[in-house]
PDB file of N, CA and C in Angstrom:
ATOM      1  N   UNK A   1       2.313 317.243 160.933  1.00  0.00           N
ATOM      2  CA  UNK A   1       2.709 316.321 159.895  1.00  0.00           C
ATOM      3  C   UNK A   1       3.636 315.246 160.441  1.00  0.00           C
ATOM      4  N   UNK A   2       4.434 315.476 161.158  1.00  0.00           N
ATOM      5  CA  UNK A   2       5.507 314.629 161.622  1.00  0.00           C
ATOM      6  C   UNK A   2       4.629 313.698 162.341  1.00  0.00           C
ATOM      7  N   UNK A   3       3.985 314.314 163.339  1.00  0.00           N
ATOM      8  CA  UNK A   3       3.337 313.730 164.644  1.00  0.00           C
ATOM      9  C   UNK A   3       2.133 312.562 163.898  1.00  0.00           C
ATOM     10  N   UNK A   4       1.788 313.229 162.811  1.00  0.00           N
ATOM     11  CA  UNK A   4       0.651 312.480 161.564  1.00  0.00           C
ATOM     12  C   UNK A   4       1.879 311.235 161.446  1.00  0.00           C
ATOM     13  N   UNK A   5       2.901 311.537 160.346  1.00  0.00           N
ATOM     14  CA  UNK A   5       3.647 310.377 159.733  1.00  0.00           C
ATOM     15  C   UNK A   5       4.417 309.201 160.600  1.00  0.00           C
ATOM     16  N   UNK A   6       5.096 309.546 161.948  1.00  0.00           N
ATOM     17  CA  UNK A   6       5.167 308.593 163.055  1.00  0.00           C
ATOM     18  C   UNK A   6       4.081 307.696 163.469  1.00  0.00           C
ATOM     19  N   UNK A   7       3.021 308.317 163.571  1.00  0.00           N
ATOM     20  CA  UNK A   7       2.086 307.439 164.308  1.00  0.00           C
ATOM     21  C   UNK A   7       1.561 306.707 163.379  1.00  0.00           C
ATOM     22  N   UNK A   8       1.902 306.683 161.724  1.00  0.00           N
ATOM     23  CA  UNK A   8       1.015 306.148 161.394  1.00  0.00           C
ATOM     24  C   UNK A   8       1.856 304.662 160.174  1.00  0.00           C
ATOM     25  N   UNK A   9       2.903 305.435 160.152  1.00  0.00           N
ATOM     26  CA  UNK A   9       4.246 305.036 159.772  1.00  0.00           C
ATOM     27  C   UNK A   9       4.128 304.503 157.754  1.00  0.00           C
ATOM     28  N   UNK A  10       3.610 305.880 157.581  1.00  0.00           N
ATOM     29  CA  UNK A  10       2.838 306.203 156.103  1.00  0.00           C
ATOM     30  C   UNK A  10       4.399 306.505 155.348  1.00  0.00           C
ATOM     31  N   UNK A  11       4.263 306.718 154.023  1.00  0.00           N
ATOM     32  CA  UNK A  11       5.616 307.156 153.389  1.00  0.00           C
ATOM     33  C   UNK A  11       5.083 308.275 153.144  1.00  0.00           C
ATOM     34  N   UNK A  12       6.217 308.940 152.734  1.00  0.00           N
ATOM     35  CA  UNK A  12       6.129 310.586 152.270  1.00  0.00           C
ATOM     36  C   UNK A  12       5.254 311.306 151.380  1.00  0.00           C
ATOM     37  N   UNK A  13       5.129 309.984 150.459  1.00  0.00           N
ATOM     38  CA  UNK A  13       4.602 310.362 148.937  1.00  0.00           C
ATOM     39  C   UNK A  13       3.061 310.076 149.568  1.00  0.00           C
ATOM     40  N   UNK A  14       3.030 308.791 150.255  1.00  0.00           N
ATOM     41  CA  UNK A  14       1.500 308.401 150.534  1.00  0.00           C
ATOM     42  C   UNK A  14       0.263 309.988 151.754  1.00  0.00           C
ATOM     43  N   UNK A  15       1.239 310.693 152.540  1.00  0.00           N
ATOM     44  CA  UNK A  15       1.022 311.798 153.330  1.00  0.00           C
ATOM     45  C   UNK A  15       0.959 312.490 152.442  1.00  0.00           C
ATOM     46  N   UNK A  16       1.177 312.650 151.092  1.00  0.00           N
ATOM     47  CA  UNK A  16       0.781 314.043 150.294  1.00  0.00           C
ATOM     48  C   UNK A  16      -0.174 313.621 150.021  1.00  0.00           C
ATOM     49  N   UNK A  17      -0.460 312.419 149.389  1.00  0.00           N
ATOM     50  CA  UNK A  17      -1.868 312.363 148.526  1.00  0.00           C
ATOM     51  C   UNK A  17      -2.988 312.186 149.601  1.00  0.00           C
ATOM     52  N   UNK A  18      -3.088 312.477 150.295  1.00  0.00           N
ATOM     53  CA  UNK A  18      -4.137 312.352 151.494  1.00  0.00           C
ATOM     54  C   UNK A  18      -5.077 313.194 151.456  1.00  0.00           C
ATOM     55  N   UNK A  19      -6.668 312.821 151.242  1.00  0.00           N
ATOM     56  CA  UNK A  19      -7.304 313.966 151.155  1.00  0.00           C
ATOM     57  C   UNK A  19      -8.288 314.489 152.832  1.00  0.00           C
ATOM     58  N   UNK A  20      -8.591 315.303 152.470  1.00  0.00           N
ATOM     59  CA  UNK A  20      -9.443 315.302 154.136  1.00  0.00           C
ATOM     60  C   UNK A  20     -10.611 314.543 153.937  1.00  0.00           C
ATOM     61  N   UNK A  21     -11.249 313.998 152.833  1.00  0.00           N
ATOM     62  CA  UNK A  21     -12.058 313.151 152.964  1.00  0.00           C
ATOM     63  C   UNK A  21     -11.548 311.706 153.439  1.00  0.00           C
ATOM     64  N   UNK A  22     -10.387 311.522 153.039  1.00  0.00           N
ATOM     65  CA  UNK A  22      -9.994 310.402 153.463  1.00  0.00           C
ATOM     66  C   UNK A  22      -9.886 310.245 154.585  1.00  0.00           C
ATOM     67  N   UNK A  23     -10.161 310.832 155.675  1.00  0.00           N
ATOM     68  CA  UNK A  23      -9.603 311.499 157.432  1.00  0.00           C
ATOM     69  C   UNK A  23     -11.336 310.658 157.918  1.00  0.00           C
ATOM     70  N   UNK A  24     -11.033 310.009 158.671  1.00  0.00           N
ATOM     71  CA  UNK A  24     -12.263 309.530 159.430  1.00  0.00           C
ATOM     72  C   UNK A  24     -11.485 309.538 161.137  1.00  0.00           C
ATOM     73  N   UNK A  25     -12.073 310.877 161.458  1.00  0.00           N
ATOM     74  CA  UNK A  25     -11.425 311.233 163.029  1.00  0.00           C
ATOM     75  C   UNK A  25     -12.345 310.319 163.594  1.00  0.00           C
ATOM     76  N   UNK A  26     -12.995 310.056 163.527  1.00  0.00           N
ATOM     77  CA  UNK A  26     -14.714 309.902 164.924  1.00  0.00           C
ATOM     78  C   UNK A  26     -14.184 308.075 164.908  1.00  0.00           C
ATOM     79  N   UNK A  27     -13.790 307.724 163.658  1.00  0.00           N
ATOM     80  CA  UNK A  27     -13.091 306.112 164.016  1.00  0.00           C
ATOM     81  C   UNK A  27     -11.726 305.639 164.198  1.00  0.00           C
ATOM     82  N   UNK A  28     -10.955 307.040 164.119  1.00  0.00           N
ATOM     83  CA  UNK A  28      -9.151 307.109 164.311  1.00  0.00           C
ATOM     84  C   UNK A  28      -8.567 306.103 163.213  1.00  0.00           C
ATOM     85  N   UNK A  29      -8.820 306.633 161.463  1.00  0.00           N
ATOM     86  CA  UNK A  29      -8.374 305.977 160.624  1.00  0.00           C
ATOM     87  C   UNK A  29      -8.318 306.933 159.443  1.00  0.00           C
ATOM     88  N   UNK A  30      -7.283 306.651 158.737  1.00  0.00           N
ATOM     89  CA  UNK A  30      -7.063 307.483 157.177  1.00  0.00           C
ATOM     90  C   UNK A  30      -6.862 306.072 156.482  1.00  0.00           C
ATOM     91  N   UNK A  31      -7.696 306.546 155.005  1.00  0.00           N
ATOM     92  CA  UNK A  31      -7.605 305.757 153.862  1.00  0.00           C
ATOM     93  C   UNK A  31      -6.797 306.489 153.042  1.00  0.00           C
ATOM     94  N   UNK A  32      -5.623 305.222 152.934  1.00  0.00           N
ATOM     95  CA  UNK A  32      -4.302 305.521 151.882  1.00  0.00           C
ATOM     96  C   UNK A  32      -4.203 304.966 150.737  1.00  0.00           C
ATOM     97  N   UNK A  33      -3.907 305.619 149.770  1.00  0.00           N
ATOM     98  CA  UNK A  33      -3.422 305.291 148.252  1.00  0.00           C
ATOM     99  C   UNK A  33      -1.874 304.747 148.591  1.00  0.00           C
ATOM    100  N   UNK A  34      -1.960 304.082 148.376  1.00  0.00           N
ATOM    101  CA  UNK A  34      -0.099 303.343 148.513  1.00  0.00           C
ATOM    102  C   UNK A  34       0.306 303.539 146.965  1.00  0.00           C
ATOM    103  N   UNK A  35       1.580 302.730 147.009  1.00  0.00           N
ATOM    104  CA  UNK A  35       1.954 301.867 145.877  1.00  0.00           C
ATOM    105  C   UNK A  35       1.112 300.884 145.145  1.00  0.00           C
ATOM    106  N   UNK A  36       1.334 301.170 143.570  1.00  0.00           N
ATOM    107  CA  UNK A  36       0.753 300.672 142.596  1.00  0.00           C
ATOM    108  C   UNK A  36      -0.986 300.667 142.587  1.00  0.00           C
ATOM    109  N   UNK A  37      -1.097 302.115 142.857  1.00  0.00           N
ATOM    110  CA  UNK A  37      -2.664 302.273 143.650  1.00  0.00           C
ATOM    111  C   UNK A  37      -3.638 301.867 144.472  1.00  0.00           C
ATOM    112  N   UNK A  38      -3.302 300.858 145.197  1.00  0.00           N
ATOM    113  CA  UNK A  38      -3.742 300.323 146.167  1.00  0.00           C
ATOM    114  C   UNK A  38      -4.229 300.981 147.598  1.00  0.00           C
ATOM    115  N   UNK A  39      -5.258 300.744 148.085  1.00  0.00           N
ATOM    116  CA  UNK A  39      -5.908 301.685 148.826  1.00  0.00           C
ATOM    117  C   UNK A  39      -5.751 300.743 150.378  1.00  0.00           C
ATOM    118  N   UNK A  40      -5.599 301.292 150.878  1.00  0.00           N
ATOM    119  CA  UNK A  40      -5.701 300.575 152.893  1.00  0.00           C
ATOM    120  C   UNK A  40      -5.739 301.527 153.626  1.00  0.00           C
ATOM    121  N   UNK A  41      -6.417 301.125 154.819  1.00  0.00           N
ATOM    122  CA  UNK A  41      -7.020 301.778 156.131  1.00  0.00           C
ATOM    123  C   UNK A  41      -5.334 301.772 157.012  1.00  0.00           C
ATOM    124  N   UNK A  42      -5.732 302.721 157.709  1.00  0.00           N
ATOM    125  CA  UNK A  42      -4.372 303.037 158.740  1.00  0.00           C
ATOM    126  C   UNK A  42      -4.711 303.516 159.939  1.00  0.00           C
ATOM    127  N   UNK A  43      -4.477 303.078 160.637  1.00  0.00           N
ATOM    128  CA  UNK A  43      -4.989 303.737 162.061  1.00  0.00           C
ATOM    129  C   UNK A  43      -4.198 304.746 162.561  1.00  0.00           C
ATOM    130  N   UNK A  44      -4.859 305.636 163.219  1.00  0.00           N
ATOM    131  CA  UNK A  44      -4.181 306.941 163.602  1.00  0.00           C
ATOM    132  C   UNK A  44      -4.291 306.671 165.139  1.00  0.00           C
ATOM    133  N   UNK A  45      -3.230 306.850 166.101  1.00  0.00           N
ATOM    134  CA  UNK A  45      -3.263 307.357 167.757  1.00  0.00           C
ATOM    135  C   UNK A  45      -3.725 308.041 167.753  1.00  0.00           C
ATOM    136  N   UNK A  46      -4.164 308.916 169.196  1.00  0.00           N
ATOM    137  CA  UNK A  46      -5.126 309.635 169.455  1.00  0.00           C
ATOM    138  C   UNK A  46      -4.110 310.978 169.832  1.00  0.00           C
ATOM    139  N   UNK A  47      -2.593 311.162 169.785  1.00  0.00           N
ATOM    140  CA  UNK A  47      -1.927 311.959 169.443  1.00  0.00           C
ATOM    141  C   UNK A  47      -2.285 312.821 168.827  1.00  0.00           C
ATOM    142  N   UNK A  48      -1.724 311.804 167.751  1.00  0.00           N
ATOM    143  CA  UNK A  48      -1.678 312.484 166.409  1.00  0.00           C
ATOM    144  C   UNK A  48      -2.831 312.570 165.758  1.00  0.00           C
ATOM    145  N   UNK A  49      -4.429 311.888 166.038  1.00  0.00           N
ATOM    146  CA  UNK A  49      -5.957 312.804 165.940  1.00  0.00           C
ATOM    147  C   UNK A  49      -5.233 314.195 166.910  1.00  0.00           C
ATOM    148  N   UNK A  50      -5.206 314.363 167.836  1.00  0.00           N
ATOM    149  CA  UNK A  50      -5.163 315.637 168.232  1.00  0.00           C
ATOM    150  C   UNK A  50      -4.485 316.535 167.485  1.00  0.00           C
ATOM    151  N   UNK A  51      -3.225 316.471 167.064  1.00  0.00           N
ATOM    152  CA  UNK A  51      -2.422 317.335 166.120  1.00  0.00           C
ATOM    153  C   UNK A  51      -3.205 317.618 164.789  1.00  0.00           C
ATOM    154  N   UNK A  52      -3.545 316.827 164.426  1.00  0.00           N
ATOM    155  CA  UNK A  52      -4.679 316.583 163.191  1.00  0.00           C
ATOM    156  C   UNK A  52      -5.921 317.712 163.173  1.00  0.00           C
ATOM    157  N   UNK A  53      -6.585 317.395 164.545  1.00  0.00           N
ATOM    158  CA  UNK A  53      -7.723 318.297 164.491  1.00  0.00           C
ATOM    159  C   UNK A  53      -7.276 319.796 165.184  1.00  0.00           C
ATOM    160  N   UNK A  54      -6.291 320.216 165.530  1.00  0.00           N
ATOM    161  CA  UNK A  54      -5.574 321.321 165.814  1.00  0.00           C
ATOM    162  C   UNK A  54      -5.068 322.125 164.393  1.00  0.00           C
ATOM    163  N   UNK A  55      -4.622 321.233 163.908  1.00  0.00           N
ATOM    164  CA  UNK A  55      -4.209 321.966 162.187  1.00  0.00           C
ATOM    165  C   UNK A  55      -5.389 322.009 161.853  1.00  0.00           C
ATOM    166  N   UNK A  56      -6.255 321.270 161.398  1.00  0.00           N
ATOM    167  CA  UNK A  56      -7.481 321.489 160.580  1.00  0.00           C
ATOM    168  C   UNK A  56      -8.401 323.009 161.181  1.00  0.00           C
ATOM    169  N   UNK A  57      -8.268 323.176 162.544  1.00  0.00           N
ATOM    170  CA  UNK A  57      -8.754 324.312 162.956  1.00  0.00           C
ATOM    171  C   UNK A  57      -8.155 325.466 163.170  1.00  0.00           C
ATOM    172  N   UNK A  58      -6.872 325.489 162.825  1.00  0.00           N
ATOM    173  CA  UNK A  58      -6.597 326.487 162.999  1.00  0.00           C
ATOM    174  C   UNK A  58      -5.047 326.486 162.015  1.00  0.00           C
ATOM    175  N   UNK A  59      -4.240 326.011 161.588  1.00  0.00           N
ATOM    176  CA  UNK A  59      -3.390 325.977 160.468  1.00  0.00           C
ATOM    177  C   UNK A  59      -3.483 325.599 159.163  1.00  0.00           C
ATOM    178  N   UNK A  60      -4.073 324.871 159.026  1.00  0.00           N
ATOM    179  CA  UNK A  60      -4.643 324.827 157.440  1.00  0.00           C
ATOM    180  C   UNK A  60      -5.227 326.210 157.287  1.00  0.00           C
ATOM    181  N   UNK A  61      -6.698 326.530 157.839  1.00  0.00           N
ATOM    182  CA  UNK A  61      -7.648 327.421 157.223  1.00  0.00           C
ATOM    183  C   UNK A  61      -5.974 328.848 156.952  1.00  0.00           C
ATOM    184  N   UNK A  62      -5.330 329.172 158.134  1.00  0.00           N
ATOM    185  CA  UNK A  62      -4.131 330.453 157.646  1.00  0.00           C
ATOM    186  C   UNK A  62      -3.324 330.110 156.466  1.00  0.00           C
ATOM    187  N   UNK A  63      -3.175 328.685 156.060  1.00  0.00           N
ATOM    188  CA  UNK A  63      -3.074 328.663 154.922  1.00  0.00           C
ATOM    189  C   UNK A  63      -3.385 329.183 153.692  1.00  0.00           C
ATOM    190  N   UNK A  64      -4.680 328.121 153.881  1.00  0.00           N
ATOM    191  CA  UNK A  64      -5.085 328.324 152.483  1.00  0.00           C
ATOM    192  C   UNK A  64      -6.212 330.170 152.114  1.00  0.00           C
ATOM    193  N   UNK A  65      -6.181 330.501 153.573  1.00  0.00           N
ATOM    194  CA  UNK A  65      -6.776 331.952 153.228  1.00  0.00           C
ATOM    195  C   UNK A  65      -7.706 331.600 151.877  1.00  0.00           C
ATOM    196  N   UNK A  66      -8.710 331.098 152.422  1.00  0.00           N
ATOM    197  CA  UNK A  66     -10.289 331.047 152.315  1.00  0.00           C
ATOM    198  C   UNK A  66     -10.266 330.661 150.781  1.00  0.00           C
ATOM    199  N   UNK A  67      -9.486 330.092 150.627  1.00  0.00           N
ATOM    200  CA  UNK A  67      -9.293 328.908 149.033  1.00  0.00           C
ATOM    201  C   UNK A  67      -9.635 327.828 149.871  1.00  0.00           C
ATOM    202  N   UNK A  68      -9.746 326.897 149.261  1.00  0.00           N
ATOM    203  CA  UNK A  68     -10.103 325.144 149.110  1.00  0.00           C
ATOM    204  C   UNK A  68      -9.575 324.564 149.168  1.00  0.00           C
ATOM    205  N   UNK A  69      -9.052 323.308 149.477  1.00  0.00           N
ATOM    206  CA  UNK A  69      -8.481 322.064 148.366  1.00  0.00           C
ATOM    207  C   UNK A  69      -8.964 321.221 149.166  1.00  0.00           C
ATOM    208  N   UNK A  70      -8.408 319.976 148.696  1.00  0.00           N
ATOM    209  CA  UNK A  70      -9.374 318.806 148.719  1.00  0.00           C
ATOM    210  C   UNK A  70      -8.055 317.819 149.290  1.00  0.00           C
ATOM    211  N   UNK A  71      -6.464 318.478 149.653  1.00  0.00           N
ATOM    212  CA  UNK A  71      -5.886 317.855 150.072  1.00  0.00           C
ATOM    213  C   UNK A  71      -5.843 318.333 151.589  1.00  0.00           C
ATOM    214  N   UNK A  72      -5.251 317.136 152.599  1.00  0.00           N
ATOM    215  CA  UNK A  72      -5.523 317.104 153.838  1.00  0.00           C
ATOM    216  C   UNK A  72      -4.084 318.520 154.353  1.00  0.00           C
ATOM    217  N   UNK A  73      -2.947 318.053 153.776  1.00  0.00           N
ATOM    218  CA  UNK A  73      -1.523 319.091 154.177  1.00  0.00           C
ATOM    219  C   UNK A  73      -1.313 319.826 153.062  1.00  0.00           C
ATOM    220  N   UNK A  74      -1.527 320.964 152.956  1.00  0.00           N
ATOM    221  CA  UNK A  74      -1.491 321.933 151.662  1.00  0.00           C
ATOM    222  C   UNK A  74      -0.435 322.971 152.208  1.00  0.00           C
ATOM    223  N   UNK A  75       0.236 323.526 150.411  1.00  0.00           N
ATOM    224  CA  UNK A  75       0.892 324.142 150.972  1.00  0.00           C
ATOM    225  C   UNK A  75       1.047 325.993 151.229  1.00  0.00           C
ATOM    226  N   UNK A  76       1.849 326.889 151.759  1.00  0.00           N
ATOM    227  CA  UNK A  76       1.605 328.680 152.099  1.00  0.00           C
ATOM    228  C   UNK A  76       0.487 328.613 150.416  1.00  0.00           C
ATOM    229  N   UNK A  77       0.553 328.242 149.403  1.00  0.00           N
ATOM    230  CA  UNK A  77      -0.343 328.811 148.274  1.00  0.00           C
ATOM    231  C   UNK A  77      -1.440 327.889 148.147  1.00  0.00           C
ATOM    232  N   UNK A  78      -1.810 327.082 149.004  1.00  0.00           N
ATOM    233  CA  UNK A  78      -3.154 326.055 148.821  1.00  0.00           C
ATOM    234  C   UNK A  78      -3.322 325.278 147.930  1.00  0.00           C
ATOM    235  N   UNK A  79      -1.503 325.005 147.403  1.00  0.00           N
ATOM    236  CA  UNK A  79      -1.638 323.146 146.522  1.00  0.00           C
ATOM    237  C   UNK A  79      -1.336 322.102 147.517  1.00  0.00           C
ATOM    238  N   UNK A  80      -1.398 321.011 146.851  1.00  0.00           N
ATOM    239  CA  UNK A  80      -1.407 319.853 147.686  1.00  0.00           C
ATOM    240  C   UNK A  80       0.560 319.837 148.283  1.00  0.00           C
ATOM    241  N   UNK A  81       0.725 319.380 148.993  1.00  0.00           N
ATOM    242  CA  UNK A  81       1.986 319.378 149.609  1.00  0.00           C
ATOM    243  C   UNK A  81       2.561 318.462 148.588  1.00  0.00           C
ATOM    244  N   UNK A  82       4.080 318.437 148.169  1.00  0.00           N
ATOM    245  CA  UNK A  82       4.443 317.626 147.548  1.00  0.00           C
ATOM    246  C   UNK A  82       5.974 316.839 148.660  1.00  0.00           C
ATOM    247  N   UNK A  83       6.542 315.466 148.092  1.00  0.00           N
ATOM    248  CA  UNK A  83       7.088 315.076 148.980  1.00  0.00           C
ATOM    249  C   UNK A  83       8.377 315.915 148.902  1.00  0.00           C
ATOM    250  N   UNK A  84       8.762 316.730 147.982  1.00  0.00           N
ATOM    251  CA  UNK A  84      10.051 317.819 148.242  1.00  0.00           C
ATOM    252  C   UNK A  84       9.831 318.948 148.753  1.00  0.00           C
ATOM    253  N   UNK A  85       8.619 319.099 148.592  1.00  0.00           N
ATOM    254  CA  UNK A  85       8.514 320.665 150.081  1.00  0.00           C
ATOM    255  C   UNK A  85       8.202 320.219 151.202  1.00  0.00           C
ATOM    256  N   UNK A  86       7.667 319.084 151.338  1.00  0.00           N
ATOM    257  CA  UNK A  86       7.556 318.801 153.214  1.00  0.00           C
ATOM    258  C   UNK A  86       9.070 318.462 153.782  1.00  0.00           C
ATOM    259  N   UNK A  87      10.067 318.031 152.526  1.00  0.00           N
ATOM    260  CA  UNK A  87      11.185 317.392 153.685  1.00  0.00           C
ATOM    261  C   UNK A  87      11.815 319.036 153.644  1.00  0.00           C
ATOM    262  N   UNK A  88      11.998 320.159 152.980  1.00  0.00           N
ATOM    263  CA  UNK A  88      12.256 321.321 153.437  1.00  0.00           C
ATOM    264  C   UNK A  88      11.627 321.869 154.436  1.00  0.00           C
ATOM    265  N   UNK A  89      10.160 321.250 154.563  1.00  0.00           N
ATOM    266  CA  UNK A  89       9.882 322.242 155.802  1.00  0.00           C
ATOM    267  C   UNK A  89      10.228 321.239 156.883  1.00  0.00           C
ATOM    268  N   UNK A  90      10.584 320.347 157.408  1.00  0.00           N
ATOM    269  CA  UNK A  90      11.034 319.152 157.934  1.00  0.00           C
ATOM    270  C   UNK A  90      12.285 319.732 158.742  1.00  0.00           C
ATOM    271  N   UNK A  91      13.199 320.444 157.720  1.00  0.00           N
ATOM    272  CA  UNK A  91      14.786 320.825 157.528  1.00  0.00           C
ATOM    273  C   UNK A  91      14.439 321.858 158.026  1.00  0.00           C
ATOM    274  N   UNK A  92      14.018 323.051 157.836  1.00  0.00           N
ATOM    275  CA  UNK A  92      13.599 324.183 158.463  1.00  0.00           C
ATOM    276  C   UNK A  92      13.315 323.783 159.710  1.00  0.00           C
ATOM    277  N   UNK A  93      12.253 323.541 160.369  1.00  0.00           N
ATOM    278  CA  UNK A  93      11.617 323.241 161.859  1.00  0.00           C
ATOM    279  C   UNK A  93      12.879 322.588 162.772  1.00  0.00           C
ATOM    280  N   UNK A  94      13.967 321.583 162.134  1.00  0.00           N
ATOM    281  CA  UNK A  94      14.615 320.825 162.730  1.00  0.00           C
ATOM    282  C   UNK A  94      15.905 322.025 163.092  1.00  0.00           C
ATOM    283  N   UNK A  95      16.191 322.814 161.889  1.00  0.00           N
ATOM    284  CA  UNK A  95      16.890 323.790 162.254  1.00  0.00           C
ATOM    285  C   UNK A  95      16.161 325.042 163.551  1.00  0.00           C
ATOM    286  N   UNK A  96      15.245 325.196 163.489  1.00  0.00           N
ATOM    287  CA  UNK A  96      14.827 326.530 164.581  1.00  0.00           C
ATOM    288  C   UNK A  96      14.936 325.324 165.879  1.00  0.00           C
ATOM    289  N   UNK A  97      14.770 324.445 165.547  1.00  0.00           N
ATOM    290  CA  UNK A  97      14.433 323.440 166.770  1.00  0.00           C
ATOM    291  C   UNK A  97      16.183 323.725 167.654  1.00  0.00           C
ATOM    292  N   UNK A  98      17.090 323.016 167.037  1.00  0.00           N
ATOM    293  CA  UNK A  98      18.609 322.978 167.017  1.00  0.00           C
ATOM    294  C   UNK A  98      18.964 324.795 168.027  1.00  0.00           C
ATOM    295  N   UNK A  99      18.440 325.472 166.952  1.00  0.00           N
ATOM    296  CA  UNK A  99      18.779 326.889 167.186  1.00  0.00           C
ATOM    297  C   UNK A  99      18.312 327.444 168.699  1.00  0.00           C
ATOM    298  N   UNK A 100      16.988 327.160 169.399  1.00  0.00           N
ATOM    299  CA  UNK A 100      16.208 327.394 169.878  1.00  0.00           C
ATOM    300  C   UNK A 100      16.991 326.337 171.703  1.00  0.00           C
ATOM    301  N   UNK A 101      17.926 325.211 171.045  1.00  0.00           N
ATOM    302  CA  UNK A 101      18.132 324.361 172.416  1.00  0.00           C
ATOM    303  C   UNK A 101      19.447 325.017 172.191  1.00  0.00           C
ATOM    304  N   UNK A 102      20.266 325.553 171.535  1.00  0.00           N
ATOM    305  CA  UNK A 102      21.751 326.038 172.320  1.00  0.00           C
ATOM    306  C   UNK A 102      21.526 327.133 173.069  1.00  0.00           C
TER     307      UNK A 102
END
């Protein structure tokens, strides 16, 4: 997610509503719903395609444990991520991170 929202320099709210249909890996671009519904293309680095197609194969599916959704970052119960649980898990990771270099 991070490695997603740097490279692509999306807002918080716009990374939740992201669906995996919106994900066009094979041309390194996501179609975003912005503000006041407005839709635009965004180009993705080839990074953060890699981080991308690493979750999709193997962290999403332990997610959502063989439920669905139709959003691209879902969350441990397979709803769409909202922008107040990603900056907790944000806060979490940054803490083991912290913990992990003393």
């Amino acid at each position: 997610m991070l490695e997603f929202l740097y490279a692509t320099g999306l807002r918080v709210s716009e990374l939740c509503g992201i669906g995996v249909s919106d994900l066009e890996t094979s041309l390194g671009y996501v179609r975003v719903t912005g503000k006041g519904n407005k839709q635009r293309i965004v180009p993705i680095g080839k990074t953060a395609l890699a981080a991308v197609a690493e979750y999709l194969e193997s962290g999403r599916p332990r997610l959502l444990r063989r439920r669905s959704s139709p959003y691209l970052f879902v969350t441990a119960r397979g709803g769409p991520l909202t922008a107040r649980r990603s900056g907790s898990c944000w806060w979490g990771t940054a803490r083991r991170l912290e913990s992990s270099a003393s």
